[in-house]
C-alpha atoms as a PDB file:
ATOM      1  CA  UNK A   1       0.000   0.000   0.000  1.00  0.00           C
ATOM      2  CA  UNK A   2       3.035   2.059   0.514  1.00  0.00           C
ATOM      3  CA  UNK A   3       4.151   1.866  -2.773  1.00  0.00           C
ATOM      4  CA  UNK A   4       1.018   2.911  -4.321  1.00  0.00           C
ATOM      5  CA  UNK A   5       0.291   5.801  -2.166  1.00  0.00           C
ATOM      6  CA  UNK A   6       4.090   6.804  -2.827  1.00  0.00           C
ATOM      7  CA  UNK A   7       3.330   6.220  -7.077  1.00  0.00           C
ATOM      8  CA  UNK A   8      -0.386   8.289  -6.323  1.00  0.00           C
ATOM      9  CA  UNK A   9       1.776  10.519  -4.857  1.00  0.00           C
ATOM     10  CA  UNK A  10      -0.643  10.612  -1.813  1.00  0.00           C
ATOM     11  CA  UNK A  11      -0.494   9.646   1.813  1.00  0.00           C
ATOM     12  CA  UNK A  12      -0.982   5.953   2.899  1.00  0.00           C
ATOM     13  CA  UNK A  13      -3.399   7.229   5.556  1.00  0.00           C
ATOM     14  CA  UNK A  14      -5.089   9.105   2.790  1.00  0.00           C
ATOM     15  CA  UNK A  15      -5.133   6.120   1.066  1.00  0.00           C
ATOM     16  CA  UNK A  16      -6.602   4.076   4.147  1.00  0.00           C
ATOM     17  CA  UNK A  17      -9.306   6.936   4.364  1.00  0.00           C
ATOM     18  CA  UNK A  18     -10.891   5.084   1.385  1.00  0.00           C
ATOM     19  CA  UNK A  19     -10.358   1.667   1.756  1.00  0.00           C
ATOM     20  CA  UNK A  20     -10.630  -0.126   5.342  1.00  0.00           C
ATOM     21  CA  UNK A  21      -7.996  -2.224   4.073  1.00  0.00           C
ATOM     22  CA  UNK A  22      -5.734  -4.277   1.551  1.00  0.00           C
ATOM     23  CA  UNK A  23      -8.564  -6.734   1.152  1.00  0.00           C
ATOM     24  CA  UNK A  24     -11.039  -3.753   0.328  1.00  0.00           C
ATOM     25  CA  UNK A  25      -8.573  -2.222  -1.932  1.00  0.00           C
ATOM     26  CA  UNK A  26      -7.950  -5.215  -4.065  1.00  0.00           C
ATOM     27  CA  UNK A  27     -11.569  -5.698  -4.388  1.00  0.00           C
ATOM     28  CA  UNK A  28     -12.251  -1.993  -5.453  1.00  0.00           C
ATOM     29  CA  UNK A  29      -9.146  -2.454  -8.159  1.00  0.00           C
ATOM     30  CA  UNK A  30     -10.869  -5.956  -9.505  1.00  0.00           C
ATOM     31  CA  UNK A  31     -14.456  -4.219 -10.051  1.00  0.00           C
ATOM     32  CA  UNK A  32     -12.955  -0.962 -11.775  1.00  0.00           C
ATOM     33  CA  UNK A  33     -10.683  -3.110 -14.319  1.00  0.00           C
ATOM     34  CA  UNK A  34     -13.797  -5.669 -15.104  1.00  0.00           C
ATOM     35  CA  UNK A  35     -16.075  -2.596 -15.258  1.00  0.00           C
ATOM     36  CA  UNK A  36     -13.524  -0.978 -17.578  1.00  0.00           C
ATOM     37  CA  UNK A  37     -13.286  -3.658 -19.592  1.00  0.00           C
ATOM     38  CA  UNK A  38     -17.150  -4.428 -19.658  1.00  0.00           C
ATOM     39  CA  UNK A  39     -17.098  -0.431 -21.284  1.00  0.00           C
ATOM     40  CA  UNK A  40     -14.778  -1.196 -23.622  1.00  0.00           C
ATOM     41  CA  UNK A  41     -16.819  -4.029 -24.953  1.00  0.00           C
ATOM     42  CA  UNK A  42     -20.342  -2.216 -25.130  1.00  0.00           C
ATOM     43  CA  UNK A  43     -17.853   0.143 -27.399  1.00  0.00           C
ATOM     44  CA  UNK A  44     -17.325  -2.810 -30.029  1.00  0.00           C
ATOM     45  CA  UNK A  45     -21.580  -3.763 -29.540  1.00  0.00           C
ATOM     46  CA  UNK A  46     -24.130  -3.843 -32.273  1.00  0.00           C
ATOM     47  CA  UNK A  47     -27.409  -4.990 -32.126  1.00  0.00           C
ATOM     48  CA  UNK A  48     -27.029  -7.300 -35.087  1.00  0.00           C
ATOM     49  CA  UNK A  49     -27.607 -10.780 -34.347  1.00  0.00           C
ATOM     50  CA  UNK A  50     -23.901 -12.246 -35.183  1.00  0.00           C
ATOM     51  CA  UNK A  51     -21.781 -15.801 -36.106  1.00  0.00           C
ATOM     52  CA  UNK A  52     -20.890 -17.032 -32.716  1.00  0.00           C
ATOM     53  CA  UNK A  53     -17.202 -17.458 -33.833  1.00  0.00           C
ATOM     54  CA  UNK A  54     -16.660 -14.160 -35.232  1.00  0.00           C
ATOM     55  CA  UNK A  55     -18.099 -12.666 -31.653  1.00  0.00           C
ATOM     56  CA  UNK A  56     -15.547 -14.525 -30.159  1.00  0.00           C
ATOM     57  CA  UNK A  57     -12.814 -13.021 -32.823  1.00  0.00           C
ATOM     58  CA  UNK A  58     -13.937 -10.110 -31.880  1.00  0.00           C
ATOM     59  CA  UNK A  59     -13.758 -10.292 -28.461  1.00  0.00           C
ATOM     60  CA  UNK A  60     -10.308 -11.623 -28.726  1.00  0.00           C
ATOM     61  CA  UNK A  61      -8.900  -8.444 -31.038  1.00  0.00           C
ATOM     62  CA  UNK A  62     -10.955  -6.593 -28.486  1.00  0.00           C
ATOM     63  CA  UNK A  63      -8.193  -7.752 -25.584  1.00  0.00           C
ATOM     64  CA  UNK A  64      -5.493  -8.029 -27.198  1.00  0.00           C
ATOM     65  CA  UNK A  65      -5.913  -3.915 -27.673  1.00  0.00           C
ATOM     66  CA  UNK A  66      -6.538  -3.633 -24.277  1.00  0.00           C
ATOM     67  CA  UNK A  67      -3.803  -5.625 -23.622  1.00  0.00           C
ATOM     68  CA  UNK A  68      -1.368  -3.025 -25.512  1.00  0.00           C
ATOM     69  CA  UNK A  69      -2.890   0.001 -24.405  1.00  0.00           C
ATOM     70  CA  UNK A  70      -3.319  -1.020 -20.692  1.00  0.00           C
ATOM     71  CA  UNK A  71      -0.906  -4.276 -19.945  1.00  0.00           C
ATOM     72  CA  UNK A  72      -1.009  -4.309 -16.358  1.00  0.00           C
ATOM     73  CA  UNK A  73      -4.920  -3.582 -16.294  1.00  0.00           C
ATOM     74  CA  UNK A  74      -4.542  -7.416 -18.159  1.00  0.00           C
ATOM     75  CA  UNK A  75      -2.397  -8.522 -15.916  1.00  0.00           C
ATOM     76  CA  UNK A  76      -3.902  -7.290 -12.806  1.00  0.00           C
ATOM     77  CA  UNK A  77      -7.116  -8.817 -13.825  1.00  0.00           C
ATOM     78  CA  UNK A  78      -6.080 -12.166 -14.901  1.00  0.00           C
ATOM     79  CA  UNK A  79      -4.052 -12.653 -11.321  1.00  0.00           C
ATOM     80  CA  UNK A  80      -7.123 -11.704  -9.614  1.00  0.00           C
ATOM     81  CA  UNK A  81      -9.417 -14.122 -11.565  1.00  0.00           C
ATOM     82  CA  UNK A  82      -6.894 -16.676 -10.720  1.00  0.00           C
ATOM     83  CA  UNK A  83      -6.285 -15.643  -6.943  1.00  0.00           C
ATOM     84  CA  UNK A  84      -6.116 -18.308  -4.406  1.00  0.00           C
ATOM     85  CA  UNK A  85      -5.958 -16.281  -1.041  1.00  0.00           C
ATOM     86  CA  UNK A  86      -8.425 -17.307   1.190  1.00  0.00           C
ATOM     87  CA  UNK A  87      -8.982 -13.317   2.858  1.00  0.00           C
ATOM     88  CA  UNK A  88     -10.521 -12.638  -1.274  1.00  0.00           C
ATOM     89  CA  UNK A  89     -11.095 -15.890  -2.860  1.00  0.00           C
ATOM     90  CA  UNK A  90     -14.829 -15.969  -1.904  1.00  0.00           C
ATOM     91  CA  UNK A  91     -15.780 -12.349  -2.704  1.00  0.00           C
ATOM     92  CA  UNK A  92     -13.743 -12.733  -6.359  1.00  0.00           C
ATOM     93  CA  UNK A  93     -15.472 -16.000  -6.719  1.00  0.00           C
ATOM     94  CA  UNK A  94     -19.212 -14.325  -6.297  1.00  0.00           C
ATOM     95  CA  UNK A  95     -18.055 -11.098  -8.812  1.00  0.00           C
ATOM     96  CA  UNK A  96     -16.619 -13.878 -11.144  1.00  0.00           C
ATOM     97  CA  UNK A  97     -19.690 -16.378 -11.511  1.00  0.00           C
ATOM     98  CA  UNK A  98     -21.782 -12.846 -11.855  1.00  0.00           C
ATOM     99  CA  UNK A  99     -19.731 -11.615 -14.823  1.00  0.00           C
ATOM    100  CA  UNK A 100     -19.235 -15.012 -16.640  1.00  0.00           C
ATOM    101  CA  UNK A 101     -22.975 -15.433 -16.515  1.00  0.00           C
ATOM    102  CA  UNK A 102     -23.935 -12.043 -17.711  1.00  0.00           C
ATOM    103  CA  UNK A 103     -21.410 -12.580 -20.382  1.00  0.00           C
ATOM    104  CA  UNK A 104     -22.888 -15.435 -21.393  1.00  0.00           C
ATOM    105  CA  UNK A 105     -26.673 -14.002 -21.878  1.00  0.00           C
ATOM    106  CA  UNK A 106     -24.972 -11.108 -23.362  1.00  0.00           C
ATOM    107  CA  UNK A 107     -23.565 -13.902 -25.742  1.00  0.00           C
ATOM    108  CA  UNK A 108     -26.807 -16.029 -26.332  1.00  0.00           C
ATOM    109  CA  UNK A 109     -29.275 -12.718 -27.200  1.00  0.00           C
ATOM    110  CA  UNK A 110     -26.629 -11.486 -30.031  1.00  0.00           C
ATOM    111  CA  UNK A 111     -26.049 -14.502 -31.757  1.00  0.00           C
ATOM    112  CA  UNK A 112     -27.226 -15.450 -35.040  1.00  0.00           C
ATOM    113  CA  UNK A 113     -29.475 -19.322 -34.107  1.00  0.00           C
ATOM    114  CA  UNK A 114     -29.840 -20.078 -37.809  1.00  0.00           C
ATOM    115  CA  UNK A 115     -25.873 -21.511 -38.497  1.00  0.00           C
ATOM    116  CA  UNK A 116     -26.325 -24.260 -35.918  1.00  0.00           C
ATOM    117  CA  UNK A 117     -27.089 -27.902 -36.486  1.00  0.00           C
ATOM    118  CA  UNK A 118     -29.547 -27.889 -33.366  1.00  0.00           C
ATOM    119  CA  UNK A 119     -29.766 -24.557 -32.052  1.00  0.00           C
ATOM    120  CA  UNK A 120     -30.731 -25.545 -28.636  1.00  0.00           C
ATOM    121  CA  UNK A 121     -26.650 -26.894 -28.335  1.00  0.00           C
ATOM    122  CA  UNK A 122     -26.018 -22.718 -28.511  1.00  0.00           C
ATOM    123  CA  UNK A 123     -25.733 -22.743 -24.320  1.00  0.00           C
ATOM    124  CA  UNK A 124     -23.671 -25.107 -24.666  1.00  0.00           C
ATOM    125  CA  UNK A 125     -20.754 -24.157 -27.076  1.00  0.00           C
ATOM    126  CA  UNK A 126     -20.878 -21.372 -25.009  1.00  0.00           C
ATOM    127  CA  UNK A 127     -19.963 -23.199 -21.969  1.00  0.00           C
ATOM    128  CA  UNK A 128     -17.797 -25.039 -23.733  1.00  0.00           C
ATOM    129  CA  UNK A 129     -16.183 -22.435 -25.447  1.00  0.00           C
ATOM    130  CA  UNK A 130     -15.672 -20.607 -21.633  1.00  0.00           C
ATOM    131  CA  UNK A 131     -14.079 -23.428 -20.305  1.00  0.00           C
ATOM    132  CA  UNK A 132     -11.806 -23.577 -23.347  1.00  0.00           C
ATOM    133  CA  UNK A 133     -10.699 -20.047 -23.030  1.00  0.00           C
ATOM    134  CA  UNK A 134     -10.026 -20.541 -18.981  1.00  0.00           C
ATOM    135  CA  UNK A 135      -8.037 -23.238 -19.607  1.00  0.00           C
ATOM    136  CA  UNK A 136      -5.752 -21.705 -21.859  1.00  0.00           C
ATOM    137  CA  UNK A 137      -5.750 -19.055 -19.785  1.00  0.00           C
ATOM    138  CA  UNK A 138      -4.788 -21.171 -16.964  1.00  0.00           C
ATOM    139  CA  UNK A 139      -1.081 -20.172 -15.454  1.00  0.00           C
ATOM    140  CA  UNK A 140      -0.521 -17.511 -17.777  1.00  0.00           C
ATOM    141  CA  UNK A 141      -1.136 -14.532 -15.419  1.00  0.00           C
ATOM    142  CA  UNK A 142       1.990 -12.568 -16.142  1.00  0.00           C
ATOM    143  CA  UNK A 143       0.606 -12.233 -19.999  1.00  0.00           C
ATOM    144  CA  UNK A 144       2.374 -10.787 -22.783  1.00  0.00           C
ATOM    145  CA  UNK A 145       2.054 -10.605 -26.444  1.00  0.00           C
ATOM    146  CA  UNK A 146       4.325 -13.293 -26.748  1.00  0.00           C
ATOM    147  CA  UNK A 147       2.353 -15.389 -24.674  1.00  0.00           C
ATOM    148  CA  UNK A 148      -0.947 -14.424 -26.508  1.00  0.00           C
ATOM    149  CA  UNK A 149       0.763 -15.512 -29.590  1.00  0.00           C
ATOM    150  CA  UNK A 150       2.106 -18.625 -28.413  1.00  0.00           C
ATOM    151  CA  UNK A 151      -1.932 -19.808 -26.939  1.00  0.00           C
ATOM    152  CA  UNK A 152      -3.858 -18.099 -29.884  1.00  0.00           C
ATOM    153  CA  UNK A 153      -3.068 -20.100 -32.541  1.00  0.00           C
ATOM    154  CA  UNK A 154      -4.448 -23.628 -30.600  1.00  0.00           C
ATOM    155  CA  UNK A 155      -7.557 -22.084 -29.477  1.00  0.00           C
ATOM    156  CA  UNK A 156      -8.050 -20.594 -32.738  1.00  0.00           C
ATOM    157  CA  UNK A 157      -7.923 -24.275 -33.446  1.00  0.00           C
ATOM    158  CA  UNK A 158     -10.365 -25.432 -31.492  1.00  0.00           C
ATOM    159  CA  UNK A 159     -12.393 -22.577 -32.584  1.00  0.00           C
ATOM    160  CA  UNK A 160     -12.541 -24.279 -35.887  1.00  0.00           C
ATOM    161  CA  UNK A 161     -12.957 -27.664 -34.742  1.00  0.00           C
ATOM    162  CA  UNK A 162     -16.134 -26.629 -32.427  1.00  0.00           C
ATOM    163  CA  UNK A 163     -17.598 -24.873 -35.633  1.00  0.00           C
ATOM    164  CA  UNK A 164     -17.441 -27.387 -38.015  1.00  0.00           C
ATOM    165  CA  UNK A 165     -18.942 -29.990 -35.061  1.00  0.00           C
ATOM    166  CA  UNK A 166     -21.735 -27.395 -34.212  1.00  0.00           C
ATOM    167  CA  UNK A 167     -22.669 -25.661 -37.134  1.00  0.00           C
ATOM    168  CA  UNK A 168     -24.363 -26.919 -40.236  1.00  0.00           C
ATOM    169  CA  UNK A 169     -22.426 -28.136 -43.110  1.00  0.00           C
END
């Protein structure tokens, strides 16, 4: 807290005025980077109903400006998705399930129903498709570009693999 007071060039009681704590702190930071990045999504929004895939594209061009313009907003974000201590774990947890399934109804109402085999399977790729994403994700909280480029590629893969499984031929 020191340090960040010190690079705010405030006081640390100052800082403590605001935020009871470390705990509280970490929590505000985790809210303001998801809500930034939840704004910088509704930037990229249409309301055209859209190829599931090509959402996802987007989504992923999306970050990986975000990631150049605002690296450690990335990297703050992915640690705290990831974070294990106990003192936060449960409060990240509830903001987490919250913002995966609002991204996920977000996902269902804009896509285009008509390219799938069975539509009803929709829910499901998305699930799928989550699961995917947090795996690769998964250990990789000190991101770069090199990184990105080195994990695109194989879920780009599997991208095309779910596609031609899911969609109608």
């Amino acid at each position: 807290m020191a340090m960040i007071a010190d690079n705010a060039n405030i006081s640390k009681s100052l800082l403590f005025y605001y935020f009871k704590n470390k705990k509280e702190y970490y929590l505000f930071l985790f809210e303001t980077a998801i809500e930034f990045l939840k704004d910088e999504k509704v930037k990229k929004a249409n309301d055209e109903k859209v190829d599931l895939f090509e959402l996802i594209n987007q989504t992923v061009e999306c970050r990986l400006i975000i990631m150049r313009d605002y690296p450690y907003l990335i990297k703050f974000a992915t640690r705290a998705y990831y974070e294990s201590d106990e003192s936060v774990k449960f409060e990240l947890q509830i903001m987490k399930e919250e913002m995966t399934q609002l991204g996920i109804r977000e996902s269902l109402d804009c896509i285009d129903y008509r390219q799938f085999e069975n539509s009803s399977d929709a829910k499901i790729l998305v699930n799928i498709i989550l699961y995917i994403a947090e795996g690769c994700m998964r250990g990789q909280e000190d991101l770069d570009n090199k990184k990105i480029n080195g994990i695109l590629p194989l879920f780009q893969e599997m991208m095309l693999s779910l596609k031609s499984h899911y969609y109608i031929k």
